[in-house]
C-alpha atoms as a PDB file:
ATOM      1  CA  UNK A   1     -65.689 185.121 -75.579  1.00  0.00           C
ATOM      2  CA  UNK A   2     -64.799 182.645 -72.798  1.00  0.00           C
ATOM      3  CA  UNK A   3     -66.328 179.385 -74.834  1.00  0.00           C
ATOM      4  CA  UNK A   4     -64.486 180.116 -77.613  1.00  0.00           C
ATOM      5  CA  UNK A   5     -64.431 183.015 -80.945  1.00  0.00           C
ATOM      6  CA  UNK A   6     -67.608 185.164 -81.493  1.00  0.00           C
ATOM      7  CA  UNK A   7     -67.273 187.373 -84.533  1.00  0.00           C
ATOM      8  CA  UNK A   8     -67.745 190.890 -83.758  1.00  0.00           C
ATOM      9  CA  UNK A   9     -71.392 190.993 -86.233  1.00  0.00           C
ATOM     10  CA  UNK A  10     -73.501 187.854 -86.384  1.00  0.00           C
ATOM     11  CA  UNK A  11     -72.947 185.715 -89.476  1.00  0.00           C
ATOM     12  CA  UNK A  12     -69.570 187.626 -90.137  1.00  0.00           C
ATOM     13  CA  UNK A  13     -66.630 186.474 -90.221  1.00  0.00           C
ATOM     14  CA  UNK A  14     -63.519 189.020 -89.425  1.00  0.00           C
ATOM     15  CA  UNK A  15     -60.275 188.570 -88.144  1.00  0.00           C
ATOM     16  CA  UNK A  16     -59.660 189.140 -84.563  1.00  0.00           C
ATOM     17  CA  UNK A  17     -57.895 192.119 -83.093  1.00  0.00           C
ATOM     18  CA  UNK A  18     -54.641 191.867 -81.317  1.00  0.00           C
ATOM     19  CA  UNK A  19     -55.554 191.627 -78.000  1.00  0.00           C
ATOM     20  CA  UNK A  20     -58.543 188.837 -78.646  1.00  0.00           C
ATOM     21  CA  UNK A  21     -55.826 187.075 -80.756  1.00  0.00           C
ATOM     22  CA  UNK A  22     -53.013 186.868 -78.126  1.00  0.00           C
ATOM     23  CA  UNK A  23     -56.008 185.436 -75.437  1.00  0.00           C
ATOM     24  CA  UNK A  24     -57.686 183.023 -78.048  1.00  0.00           C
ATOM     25  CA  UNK A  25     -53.522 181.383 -78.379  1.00  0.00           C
ATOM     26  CA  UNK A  26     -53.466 181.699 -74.695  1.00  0.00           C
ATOM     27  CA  UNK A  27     -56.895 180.248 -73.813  1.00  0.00           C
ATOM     28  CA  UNK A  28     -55.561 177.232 -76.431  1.00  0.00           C
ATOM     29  CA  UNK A  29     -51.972 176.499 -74.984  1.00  0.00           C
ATOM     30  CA  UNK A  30     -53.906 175.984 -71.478  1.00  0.00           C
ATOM     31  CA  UNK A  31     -56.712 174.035 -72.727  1.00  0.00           C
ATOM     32  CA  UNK A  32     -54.212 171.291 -74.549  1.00  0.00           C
ATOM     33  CA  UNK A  33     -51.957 171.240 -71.110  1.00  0.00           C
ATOM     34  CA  UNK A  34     -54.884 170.564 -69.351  1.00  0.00           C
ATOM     35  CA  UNK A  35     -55.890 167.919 -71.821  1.00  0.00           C
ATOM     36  CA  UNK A  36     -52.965 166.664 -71.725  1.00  0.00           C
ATOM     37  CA  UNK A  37     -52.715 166.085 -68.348  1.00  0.00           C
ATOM     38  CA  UNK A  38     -55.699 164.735 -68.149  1.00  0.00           C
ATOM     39  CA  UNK A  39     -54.578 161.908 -69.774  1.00  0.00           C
ATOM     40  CA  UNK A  40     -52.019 161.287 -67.884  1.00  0.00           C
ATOM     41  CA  UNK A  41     -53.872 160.486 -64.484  1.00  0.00           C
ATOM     42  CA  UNK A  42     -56.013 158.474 -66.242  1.00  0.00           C
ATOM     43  CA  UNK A  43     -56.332 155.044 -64.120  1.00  0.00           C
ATOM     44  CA  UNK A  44     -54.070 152.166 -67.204  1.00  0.00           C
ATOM     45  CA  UNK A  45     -56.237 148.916 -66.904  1.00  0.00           C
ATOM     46  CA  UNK A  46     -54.770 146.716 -64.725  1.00  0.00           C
ATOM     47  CA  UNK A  47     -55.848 143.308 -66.442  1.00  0.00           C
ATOM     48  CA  UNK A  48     -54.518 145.097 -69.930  1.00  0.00           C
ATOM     49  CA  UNK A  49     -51.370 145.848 -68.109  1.00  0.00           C
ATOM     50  CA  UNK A  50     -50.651 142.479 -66.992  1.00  0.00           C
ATOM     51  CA  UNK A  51     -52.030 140.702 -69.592  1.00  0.00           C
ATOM     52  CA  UNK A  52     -49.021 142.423 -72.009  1.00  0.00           C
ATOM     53  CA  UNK A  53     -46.366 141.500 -68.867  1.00  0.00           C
ATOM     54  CA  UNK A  54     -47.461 137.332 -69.086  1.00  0.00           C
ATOM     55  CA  UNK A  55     -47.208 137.724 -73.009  1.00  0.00           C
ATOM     56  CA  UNK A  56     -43.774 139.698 -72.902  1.00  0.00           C
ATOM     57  CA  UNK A  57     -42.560 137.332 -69.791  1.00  0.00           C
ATOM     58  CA  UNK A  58     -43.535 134.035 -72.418  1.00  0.00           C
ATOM     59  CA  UNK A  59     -42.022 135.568 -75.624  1.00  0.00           C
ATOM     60  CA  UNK A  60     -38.769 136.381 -73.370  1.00  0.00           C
ATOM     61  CA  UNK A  61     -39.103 132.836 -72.261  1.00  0.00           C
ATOM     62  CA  UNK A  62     -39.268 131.652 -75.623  1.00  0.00           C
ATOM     63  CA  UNK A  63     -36.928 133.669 -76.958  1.00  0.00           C
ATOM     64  CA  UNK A  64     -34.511 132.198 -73.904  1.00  0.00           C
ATOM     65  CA  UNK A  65     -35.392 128.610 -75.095  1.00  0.00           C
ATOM     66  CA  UNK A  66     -34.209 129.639 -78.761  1.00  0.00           C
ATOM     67  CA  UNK A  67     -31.386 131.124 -77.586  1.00  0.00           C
ATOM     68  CA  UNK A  68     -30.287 127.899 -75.635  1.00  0.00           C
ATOM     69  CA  UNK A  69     -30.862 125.703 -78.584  1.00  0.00           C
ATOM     70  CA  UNK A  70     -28.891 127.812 -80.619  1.00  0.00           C
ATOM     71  CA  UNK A  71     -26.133 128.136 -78.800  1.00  0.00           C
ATOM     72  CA  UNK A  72     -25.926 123.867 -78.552  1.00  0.00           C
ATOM     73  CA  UNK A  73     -25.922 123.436 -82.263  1.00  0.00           C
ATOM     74  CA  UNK A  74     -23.446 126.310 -82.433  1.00  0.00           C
ATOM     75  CA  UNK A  75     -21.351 124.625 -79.538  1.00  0.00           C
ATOM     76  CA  UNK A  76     -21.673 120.926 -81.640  1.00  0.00           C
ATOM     77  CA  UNK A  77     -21.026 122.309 -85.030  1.00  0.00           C
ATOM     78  CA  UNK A  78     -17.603 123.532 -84.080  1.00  0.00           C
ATOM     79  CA  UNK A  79     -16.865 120.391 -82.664  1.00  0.00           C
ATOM     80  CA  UNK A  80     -17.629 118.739 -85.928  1.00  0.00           C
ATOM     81  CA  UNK A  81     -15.762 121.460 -87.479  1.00  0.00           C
ATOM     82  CA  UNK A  82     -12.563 120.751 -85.019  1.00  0.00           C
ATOM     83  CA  UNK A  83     -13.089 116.758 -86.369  1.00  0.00           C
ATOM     84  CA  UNK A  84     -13.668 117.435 -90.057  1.00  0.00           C
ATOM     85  CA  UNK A  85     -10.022 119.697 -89.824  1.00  0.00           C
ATOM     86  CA  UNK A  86      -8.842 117.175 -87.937  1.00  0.00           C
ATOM     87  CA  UNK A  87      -9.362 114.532 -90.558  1.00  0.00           C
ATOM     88  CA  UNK A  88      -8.368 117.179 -92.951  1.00  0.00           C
ATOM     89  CA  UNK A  89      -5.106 117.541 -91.610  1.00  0.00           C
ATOM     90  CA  UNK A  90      -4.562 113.779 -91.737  1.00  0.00           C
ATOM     91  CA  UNK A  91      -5.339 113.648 -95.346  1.00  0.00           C
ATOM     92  CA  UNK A  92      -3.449 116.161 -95.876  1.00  0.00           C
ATOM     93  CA  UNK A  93      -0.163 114.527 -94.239  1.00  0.00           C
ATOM     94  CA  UNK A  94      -1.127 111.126 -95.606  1.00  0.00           C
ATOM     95  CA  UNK A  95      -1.013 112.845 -99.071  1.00  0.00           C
ATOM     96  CA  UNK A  96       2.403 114.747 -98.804  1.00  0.00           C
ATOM     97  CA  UNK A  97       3.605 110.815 -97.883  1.00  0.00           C
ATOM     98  CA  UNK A  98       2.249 109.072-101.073  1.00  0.00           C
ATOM     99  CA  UNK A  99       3.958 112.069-103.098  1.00  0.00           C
ATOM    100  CA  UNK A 100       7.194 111.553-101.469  1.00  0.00           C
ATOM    101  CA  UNK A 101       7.175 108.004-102.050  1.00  0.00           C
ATOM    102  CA  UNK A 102       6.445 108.663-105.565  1.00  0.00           C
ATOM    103  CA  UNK A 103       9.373 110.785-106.085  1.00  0.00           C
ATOM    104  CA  UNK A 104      11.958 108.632-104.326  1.00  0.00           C
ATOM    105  CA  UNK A 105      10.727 105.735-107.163  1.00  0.00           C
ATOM    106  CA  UNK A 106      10.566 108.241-110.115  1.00  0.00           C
ATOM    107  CA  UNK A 107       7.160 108.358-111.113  1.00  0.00           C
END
């Protein structure tokens, strides 16, 4: 019974009693912690490990690059945004003048 179920005739296949049932669930719960921690003091591969830092440190480097350039052409379009109102704003005037003048001759 210690490596694992024997039925109680050969080539049967019955249910187990209570008492084999509750040690067969036990016997499982401490064979997966064990497994479990098995895996856990398992030795990571160092060259794995630091081959996936140098490719995270270069896509955060790249993504730091992208980030700069971004920020420029976000920095120069609002100063073409700040001219384009500008020259909107003079249009603007320069057109509230012509309709003035237009209404002081009666057109």
């Amino acid at each position: 019974m210690d490596a694992g179920y024997y039925p109680r005739r050969v080539g049967g296949k019955e249910t187990l009693s209570k008492q084999d049932s509750r040690k067969y669930k036990k016997r499982r719960a401490v064979r997966a912690r064990l497994g479990s921690e098995a895996r856990e003091q398992s030795v990571p591969d160092m060259e794995a490990l630091e081959r996936t830092i140098s490719d995270l440190q270069s896509q955060l480097d790249c993504a730091t690059q992208i980030i700069v350039v971004k920020d420029n052409d976000l920095e120069r379009f609002g100063k073409e945004k700040e001219t384009q109102q500008q020259a909107y704003n003079r249009v603007k005037q320069r057109m509230r003048q012509i309709r003035a003048t237009l209404r002081r001759e009666g057109v």
